[in-house]
Structures are given as C-alpha cells and as structure tokens.
PDB file of N, CA and C in Angstrom:
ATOM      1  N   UNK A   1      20.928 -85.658  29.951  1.00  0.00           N
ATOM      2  CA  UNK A   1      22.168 -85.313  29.288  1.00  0.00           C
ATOM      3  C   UNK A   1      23.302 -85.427  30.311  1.00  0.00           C
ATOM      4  N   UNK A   2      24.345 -86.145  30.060  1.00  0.00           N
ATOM      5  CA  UNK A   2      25.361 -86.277  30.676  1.00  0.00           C
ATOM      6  C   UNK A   2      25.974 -85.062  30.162  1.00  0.00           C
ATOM      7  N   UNK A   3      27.078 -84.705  31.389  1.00  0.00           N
ATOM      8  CA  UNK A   3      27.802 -83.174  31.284  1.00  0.00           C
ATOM      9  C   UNK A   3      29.263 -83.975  31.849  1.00  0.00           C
ATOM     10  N   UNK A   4      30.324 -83.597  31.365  1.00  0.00           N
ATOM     11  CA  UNK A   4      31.756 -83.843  31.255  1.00  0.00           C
ATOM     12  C   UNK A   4      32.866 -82.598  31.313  1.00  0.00           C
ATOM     13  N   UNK A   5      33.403 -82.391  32.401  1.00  0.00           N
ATOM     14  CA  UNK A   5      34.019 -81.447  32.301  1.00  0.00           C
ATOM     15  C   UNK A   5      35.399 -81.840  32.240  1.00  0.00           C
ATOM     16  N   UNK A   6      36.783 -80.947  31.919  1.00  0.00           N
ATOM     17  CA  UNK A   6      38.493 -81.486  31.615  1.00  0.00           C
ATOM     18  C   UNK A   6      38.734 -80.436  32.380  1.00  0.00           C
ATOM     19  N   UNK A   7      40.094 -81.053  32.501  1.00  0.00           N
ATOM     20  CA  UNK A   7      41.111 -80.376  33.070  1.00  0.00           C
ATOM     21  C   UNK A   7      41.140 -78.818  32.742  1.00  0.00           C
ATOM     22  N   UNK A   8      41.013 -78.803  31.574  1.00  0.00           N
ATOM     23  CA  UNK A   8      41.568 -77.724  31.167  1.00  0.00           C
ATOM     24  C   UNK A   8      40.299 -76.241  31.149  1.00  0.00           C
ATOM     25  N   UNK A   9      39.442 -76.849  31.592  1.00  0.00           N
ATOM     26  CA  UNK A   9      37.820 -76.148  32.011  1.00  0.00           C
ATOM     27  C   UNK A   9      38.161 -75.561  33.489  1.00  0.00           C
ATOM     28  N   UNK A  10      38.692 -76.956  34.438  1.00  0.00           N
ATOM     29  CA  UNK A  10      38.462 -76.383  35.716  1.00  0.00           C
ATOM     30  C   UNK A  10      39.892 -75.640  35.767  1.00  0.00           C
ATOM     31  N   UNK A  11      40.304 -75.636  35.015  1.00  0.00           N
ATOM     32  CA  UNK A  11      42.031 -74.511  35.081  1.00  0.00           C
ATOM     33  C   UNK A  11      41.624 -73.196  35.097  1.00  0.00           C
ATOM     34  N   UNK A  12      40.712 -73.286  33.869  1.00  0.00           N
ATOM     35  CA  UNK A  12      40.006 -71.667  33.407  1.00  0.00           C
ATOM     36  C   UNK A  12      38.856 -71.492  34.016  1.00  0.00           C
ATOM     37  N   UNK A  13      38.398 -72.466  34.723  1.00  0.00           N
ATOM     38  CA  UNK A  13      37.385 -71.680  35.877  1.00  0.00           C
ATOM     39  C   UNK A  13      38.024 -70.900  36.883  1.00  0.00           C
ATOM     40  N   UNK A  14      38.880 -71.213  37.238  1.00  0.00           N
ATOM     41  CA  UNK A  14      39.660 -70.937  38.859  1.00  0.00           C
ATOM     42  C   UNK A  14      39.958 -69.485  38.447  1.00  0.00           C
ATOM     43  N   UNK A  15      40.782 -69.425  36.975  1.00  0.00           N
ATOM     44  CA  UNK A  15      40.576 -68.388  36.801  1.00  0.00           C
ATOM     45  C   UNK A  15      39.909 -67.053  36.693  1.00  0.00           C
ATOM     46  N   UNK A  16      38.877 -67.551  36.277  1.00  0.00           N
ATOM     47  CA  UNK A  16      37.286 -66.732  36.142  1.00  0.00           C
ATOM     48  C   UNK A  16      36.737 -66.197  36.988  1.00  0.00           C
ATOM     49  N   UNK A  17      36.562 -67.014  38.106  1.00  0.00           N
ATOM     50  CA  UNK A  17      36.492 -67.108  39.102  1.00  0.00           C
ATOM     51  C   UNK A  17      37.163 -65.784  40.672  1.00  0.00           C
ATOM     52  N   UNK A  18      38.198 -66.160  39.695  1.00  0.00           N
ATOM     53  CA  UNK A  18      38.776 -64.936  40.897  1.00  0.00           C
ATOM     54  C   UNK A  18      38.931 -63.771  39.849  1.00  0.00           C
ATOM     55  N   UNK A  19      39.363 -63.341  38.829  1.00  0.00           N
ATOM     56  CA  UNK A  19      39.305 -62.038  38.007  1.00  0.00           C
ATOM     57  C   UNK A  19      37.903 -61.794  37.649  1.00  0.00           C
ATOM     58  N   UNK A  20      37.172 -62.464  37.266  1.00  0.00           N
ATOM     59  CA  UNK A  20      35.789 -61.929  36.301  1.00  0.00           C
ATOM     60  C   UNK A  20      34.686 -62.624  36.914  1.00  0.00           C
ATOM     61  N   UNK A  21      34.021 -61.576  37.900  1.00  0.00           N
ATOM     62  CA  UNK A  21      32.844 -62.053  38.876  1.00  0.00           C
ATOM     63  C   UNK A  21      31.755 -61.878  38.100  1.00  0.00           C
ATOM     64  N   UNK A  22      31.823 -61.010  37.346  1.00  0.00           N
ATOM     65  CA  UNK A  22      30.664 -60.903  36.206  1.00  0.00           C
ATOM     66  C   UNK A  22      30.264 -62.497  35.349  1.00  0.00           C
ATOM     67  N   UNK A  23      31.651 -62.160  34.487  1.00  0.00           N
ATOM     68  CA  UNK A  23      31.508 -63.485  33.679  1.00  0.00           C
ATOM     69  C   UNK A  23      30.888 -64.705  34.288  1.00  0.00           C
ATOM     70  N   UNK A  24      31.823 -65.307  35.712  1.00  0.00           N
ATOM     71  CA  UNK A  24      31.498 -66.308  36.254  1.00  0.00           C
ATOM     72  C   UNK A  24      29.865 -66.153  36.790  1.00  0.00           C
ATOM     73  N   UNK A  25      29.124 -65.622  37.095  1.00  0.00           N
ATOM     74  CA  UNK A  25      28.264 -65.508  37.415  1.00  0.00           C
ATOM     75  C   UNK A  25      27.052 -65.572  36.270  1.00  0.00           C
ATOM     76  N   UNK A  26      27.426 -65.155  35.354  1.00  0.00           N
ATOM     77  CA  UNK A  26      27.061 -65.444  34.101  1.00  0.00           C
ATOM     78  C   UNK A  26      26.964 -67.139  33.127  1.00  0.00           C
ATOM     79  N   UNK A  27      28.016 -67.464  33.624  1.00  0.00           N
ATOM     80  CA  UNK A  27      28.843 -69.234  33.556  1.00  0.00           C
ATOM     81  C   UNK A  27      27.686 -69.526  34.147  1.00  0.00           C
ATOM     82  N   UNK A  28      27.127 -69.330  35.707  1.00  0.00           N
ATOM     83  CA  UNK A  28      26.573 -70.044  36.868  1.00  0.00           C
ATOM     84  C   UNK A  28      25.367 -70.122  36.035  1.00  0.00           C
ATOM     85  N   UNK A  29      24.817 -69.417  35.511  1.00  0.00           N
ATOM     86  CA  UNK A  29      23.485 -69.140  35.547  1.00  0.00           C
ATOM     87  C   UNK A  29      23.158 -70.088  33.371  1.00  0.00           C
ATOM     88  N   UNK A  30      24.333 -70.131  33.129  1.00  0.00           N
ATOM     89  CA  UNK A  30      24.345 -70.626  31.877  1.00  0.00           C
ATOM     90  C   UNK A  30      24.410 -72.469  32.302  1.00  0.00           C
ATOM     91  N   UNK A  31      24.885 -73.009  33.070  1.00  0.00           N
ATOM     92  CA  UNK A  31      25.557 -74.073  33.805  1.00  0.00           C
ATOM     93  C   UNK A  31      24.119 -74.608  34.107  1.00  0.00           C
ATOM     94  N   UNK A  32      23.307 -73.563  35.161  1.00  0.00           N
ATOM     95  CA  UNK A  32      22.233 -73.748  35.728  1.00  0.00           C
ATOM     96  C   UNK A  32      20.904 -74.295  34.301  1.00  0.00           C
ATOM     97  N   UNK A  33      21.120 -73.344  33.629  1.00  0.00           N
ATOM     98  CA  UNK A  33      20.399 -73.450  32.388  1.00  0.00           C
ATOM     99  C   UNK A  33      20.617 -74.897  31.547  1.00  0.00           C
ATOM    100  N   UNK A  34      21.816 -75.533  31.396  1.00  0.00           N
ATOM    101  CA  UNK A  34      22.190 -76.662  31.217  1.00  0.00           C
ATOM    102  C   UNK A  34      21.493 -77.700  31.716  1.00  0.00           C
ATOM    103  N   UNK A  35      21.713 -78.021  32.823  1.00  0.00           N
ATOM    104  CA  UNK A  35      21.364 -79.020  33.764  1.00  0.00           C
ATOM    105  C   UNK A  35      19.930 -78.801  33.534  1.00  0.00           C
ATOM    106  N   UNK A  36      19.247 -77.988  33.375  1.00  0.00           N
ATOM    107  CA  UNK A  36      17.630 -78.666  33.032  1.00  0.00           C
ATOM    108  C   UNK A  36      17.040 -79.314  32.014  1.00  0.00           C
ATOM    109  N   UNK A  37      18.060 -78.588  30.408  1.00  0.00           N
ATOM    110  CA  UNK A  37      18.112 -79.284  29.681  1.00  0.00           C
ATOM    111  C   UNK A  37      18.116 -81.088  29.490  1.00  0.00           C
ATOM    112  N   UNK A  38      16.813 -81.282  29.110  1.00  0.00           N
ATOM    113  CA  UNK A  38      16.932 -82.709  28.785  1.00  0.00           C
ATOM    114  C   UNK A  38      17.769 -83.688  28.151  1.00  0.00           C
ATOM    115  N   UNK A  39      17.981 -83.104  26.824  1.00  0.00           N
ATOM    116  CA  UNK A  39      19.227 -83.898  25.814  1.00  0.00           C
ATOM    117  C   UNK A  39      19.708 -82.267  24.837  1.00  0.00           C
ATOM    118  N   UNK A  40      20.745 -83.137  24.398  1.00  0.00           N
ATOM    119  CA  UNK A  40      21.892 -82.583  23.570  1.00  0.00           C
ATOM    120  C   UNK A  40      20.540 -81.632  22.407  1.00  0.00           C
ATOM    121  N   UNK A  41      19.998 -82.002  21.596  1.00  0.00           N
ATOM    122  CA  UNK A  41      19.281 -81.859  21.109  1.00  0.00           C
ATOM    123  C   UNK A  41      18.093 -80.479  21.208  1.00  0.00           C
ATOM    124  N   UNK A  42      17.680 -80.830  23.000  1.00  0.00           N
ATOM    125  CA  UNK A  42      16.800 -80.036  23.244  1.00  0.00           C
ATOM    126  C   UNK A  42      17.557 -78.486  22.970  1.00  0.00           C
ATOM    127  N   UNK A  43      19.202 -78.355  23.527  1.00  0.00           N
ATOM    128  CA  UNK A  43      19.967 -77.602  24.011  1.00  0.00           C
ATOM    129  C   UNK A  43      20.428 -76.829  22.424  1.00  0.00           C
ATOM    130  N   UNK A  44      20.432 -77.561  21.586  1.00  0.00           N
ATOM    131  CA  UNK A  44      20.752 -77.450  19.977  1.00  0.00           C
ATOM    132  C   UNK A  44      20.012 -76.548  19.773  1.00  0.00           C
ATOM    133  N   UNK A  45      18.341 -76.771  20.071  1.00  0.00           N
ATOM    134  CA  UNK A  45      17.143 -76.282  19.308  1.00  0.00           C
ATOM    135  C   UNK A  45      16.657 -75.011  20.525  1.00  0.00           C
ATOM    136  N   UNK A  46      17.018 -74.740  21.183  1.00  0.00           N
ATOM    137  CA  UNK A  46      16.340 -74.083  22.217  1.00  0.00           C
ATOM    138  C   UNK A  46      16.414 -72.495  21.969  1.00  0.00           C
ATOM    139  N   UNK A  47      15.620 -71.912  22.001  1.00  0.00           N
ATOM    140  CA  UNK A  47      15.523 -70.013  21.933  1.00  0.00           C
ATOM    141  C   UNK A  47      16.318 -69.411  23.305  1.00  0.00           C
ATOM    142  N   UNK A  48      16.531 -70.296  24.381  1.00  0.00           N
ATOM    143  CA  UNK A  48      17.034 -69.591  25.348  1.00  0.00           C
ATOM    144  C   UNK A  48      18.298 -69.563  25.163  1.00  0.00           C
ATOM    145  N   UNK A  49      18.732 -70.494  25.034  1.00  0.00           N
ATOM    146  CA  UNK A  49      20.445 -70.339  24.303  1.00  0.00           C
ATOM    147  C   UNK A  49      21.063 -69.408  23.553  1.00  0.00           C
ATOM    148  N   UNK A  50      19.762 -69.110  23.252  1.00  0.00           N
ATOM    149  CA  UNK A  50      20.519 -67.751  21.765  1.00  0.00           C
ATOM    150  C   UNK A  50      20.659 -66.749  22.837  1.00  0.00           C
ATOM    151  N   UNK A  51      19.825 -66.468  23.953  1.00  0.00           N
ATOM    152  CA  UNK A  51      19.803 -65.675  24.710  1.00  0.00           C
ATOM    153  C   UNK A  51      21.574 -65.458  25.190  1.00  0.00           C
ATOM    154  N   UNK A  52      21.874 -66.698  25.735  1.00  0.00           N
ATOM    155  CA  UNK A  52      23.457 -66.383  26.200  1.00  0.00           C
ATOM    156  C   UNK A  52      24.292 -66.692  24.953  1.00  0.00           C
ATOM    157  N   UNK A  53      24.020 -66.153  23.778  1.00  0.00           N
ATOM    158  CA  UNK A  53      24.922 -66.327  22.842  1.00  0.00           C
ATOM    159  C   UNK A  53      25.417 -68.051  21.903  1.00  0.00           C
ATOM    160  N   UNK A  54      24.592 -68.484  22.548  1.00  0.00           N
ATOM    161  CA  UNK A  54      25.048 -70.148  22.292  1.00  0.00           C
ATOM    162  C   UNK A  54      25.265 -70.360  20.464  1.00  0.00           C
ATOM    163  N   UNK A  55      26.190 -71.125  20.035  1.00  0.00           N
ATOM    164  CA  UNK A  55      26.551 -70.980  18.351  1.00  0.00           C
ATOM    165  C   UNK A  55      27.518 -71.958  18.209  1.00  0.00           C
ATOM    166  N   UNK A  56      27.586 -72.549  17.531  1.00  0.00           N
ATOM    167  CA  UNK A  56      28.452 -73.244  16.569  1.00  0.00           C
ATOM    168  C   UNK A  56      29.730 -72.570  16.430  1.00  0.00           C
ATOM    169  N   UNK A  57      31.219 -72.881  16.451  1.00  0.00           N
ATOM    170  CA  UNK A  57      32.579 -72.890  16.208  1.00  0.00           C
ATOM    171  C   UNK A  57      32.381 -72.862  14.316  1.00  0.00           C
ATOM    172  N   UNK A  58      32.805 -72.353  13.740  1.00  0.00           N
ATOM    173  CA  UNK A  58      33.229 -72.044  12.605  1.00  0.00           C
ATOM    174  C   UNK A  58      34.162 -73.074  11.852  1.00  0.00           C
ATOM    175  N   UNK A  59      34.364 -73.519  10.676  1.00  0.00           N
ATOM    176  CA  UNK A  59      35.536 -74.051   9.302  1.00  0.00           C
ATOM    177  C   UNK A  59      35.740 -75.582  10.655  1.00  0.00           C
ATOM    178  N   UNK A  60      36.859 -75.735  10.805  1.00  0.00           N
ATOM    179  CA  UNK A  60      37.717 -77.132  11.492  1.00  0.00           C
ATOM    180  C   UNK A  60      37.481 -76.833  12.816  1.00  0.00           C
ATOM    181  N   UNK A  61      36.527 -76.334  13.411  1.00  0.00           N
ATOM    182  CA  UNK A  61      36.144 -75.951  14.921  1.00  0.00           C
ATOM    183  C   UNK A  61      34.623 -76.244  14.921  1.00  0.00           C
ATOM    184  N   UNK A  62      34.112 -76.540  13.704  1.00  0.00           N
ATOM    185  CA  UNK A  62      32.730 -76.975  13.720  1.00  0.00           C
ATOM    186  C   UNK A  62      32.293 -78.132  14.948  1.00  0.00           C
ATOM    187  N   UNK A  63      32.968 -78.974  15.267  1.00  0.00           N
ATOM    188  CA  UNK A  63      32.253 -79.605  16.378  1.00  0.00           C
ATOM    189  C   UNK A  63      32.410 -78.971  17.475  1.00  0.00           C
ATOM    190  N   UNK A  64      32.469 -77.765  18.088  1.00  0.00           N
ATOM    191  CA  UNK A  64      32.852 -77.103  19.228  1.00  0.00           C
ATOM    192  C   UNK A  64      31.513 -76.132  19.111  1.00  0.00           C
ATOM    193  N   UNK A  65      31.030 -75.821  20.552  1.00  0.00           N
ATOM    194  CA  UNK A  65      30.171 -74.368  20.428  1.00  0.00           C
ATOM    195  C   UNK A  65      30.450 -73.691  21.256  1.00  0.00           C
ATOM    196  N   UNK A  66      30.202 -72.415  21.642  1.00  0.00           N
ATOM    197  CA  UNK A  66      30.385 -72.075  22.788  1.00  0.00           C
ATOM    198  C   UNK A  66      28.751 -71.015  23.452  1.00  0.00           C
ATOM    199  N   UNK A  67      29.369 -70.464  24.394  1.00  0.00           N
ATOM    200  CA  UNK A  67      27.976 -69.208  25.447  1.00  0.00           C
ATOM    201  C   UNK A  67      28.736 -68.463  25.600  1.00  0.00           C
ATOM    202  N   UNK A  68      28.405 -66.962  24.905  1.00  0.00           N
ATOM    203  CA  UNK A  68      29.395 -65.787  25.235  1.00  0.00           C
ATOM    204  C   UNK A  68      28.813 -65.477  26.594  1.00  0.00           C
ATOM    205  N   UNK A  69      30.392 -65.454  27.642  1.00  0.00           N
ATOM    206  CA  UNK A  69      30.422 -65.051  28.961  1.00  0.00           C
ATOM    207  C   UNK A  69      29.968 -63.353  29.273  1.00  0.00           C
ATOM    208  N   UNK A  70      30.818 -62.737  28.214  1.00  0.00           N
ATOM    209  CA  UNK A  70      30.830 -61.429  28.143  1.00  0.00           C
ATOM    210  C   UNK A  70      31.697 -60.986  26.829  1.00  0.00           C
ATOM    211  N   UNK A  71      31.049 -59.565  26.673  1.00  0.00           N
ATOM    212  CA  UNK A  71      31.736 -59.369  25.621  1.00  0.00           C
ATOM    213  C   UNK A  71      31.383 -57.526  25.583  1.00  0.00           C
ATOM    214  N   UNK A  72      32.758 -57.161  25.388  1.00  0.00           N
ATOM    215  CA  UNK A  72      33.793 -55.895  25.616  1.00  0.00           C
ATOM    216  C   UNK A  72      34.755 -55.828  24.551  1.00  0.00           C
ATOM    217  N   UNK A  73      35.847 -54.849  25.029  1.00  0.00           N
ATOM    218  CA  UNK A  73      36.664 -53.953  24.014  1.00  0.00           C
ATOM    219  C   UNK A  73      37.801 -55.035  24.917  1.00  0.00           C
ATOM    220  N   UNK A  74      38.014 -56.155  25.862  1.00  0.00           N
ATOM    221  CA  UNK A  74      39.015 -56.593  25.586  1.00  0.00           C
ATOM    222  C   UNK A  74      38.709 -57.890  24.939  1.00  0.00           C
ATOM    223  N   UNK A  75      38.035 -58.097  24.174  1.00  0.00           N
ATOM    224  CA  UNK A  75      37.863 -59.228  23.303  1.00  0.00           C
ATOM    225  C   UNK A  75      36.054 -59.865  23.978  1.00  0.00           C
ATOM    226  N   UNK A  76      36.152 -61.548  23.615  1.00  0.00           N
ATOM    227  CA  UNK A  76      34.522 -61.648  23.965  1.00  0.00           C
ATOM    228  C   UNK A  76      35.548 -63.219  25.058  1.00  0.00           C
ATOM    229  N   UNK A  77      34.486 -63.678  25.817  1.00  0.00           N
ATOM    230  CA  UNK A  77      35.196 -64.520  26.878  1.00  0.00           C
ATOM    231  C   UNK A  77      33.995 -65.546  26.748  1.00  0.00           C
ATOM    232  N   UNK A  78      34.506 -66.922  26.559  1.00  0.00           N
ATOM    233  CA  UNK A  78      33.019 -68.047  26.132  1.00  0.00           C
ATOM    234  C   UNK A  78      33.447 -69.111  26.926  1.00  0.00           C
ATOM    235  N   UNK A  79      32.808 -69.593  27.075  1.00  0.00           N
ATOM    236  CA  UNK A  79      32.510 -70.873  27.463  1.00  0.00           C
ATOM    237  C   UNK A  79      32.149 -72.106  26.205  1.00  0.00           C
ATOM    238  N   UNK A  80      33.778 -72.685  26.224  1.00  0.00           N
ATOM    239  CA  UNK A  80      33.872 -73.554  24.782  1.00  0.00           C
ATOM    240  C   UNK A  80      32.947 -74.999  25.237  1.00  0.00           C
ATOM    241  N   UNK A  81      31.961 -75.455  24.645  1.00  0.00           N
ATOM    242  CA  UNK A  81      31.813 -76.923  25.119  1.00  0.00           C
ATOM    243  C   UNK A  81      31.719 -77.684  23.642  1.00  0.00           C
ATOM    244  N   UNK A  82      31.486 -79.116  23.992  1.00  0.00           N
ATOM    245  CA  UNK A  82      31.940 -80.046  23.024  1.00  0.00           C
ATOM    246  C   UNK A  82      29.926 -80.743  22.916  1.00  0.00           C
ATOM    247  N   UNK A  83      29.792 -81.404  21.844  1.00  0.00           N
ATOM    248  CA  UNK A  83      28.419 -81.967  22.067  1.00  0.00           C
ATOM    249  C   UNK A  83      28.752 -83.410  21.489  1.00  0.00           C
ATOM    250  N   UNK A  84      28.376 -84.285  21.828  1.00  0.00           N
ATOM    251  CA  UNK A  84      28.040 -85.298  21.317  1.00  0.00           C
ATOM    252  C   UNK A  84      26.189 -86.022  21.354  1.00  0.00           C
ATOM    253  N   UNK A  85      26.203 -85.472  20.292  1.00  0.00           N
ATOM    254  CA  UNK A  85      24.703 -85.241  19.893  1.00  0.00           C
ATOM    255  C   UNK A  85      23.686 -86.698  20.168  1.00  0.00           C
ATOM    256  N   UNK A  86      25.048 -88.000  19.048  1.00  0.00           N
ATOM    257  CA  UNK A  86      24.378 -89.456  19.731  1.00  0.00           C
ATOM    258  C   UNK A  86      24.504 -90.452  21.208  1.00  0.00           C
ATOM    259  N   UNK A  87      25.507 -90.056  21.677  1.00  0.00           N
ATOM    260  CA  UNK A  87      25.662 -90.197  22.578  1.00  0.00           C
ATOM    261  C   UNK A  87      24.928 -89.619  24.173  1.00  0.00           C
ATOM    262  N   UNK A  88      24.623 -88.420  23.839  1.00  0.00           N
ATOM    263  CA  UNK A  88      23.665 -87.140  24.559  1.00  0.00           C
ATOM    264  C   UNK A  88      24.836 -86.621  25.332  1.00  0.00           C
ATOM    265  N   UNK A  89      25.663 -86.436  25.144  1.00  0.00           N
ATOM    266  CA  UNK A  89      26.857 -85.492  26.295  1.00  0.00           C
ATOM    267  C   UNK A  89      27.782 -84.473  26.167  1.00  0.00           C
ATOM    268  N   UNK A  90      27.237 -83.789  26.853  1.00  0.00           N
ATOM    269  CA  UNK A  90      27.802 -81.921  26.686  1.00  0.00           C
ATOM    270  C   UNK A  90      29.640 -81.985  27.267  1.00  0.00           C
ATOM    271  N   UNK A  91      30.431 -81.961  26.880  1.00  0.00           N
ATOM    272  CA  UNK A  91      31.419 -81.869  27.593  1.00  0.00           C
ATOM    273  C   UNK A  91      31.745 -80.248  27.723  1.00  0.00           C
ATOM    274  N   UNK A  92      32.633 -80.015  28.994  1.00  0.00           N
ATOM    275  CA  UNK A  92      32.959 -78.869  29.017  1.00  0.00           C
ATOM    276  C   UNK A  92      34.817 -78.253  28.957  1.00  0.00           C
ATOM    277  N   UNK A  93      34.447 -77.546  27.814  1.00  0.00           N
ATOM    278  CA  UNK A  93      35.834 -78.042  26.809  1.00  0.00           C
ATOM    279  C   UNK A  93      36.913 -77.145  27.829  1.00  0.00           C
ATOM    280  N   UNK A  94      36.784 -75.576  28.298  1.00  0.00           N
ATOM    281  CA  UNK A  94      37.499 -74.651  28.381  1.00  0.00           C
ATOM    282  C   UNK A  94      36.865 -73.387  28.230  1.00  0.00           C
ATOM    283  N   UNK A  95      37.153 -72.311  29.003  1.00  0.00           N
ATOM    284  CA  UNK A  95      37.126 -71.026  29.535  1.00  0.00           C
ATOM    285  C   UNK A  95      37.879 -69.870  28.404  1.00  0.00           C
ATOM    286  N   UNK A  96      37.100 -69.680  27.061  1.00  0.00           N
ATOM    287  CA  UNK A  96      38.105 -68.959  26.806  1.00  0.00           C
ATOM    288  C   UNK A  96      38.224 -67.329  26.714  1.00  0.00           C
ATOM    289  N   UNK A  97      39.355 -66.986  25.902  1.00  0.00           N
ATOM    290  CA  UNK A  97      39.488 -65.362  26.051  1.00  0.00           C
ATOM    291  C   UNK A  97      39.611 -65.138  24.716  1.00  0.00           C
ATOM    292  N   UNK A  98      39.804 -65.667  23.931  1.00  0.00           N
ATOM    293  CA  UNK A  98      40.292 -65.520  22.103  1.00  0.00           C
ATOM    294  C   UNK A  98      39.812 -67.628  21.810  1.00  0.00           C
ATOM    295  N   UNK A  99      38.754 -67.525  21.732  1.00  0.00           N
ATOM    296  CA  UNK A  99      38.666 -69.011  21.269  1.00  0.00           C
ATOM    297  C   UNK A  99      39.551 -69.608  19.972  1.00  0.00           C
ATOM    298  N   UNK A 100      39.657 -68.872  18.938  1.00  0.00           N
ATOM    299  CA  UNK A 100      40.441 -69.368  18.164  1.00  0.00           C
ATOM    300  C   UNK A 100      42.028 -69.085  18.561  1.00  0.00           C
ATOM    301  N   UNK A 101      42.441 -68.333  18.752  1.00  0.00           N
ATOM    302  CA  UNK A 101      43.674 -68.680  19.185  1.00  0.00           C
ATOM    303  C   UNK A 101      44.075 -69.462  20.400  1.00  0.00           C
ATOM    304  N   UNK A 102      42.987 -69.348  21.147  1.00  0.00           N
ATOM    305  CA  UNK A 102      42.996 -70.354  22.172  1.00  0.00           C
ATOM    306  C   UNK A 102      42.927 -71.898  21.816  1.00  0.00           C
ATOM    307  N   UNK A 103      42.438 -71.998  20.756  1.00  0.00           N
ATOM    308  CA  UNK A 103      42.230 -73.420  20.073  1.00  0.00           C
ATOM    309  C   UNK A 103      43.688 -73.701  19.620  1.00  0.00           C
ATOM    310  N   UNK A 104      44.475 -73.133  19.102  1.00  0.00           N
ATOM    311  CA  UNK A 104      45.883 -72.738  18.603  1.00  0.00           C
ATOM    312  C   UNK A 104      46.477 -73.709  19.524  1.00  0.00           C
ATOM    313  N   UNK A 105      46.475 -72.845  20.728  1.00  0.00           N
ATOM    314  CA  UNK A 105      47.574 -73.658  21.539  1.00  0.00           C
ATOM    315  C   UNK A 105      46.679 -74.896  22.669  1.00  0.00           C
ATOM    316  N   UNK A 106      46.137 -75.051  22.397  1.00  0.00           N
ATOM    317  CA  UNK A 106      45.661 -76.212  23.688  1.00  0.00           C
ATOM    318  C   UNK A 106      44.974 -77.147  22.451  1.00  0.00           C
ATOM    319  N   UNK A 107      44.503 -77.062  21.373  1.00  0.00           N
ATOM    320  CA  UNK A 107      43.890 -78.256  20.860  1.00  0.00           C
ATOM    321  C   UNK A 107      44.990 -78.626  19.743  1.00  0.00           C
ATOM    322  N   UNK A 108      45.886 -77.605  19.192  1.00  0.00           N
ATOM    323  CA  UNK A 108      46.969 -77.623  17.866  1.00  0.00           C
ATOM    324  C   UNK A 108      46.348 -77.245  16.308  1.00  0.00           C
ATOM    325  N   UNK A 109      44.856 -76.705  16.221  1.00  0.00           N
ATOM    326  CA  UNK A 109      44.646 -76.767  15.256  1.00  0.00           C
ATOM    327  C   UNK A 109      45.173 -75.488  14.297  1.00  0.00           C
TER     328      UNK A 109
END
C-alpha cells in the first residue's frame, strides 16, 4: 500500500506534536499499524482498526475515514485519511479537532 501524505497533514502534525503528546503518540503507533498493512483492503477489513476507532466519514464525507486520536470533553481529535481502494493508496488527509467543521473550511464542503 502506498501512503501519501499533504500539506495540510504535516501542518497539523507539527501541531500535535508539540500540544498533544498523548494523541501524537497514539498517531505513531496507528502510522506504525499502517505500514504493515498490506493493501487498502486488508486495512478496510481488519479488527485492529476498530481498535483505534477506524470508520467511515458520514453523507458527502463518505470517501474520507478517519482513527480517533483521542477523545474527551474538548471534542474527539482524528486522524482524517483518504483511501483509494483501486489504486491501493492511503493518503493522509489532515489532523483534525472537529472533522466536520474542519472539512468546512479546508475542503469547502
């Protein structure tokens, strides 16, 4: 499986990174979990995923999923990625804090 990360991933890592040692460490070990993954597919179907929250984006966000980083009373913090299922490649969309409103302003939907 090819893995693809944007701009706008390593923006909200840096962030993560220095405020939320938890989360990011959490990222690491979800990241880590990735990379063994064989294909898009395996990663679709897998029981360990459910473990870090892994799910499908909802209505006009359906091609998006994310891995809850953490999740608290100030909202839940995910890790948005993109799949392209025929192709086999995970992209890594963005770091978020409110995914749908976060979708708002960085994708326009």
């Amino acid at each position: 499986m090819k893995i693809i990360t944007t701009d706008d991933y390593k923006k909200s890592l840096k962030k993560l990174s220095k405020k939320y040692h938890v989360e990011y460490e959490r990222l690491t070990n979800i990241l880590s979990y990735i990379k063994r993954v064989k294909n898009c597919h395996d990663l679709n179907n897998n029981p360990i995923a459910n473990t870090y929250g892994f799910e499908r984006l909802k209505h006009e966000l359906n091609e998006y999923h994310s891995f809850k980083l953490s999740k608290g009373r100030g909202g839940v913090i995910r890790l948005i990625v993109a799949i392209d299922f025929d192709n086999n490649i995970l992209t890594l969309v963005f770091i978020s804090h409110n995914h749908y409103e976060d979708f708002k302003r960085k994708v326009g939907v």
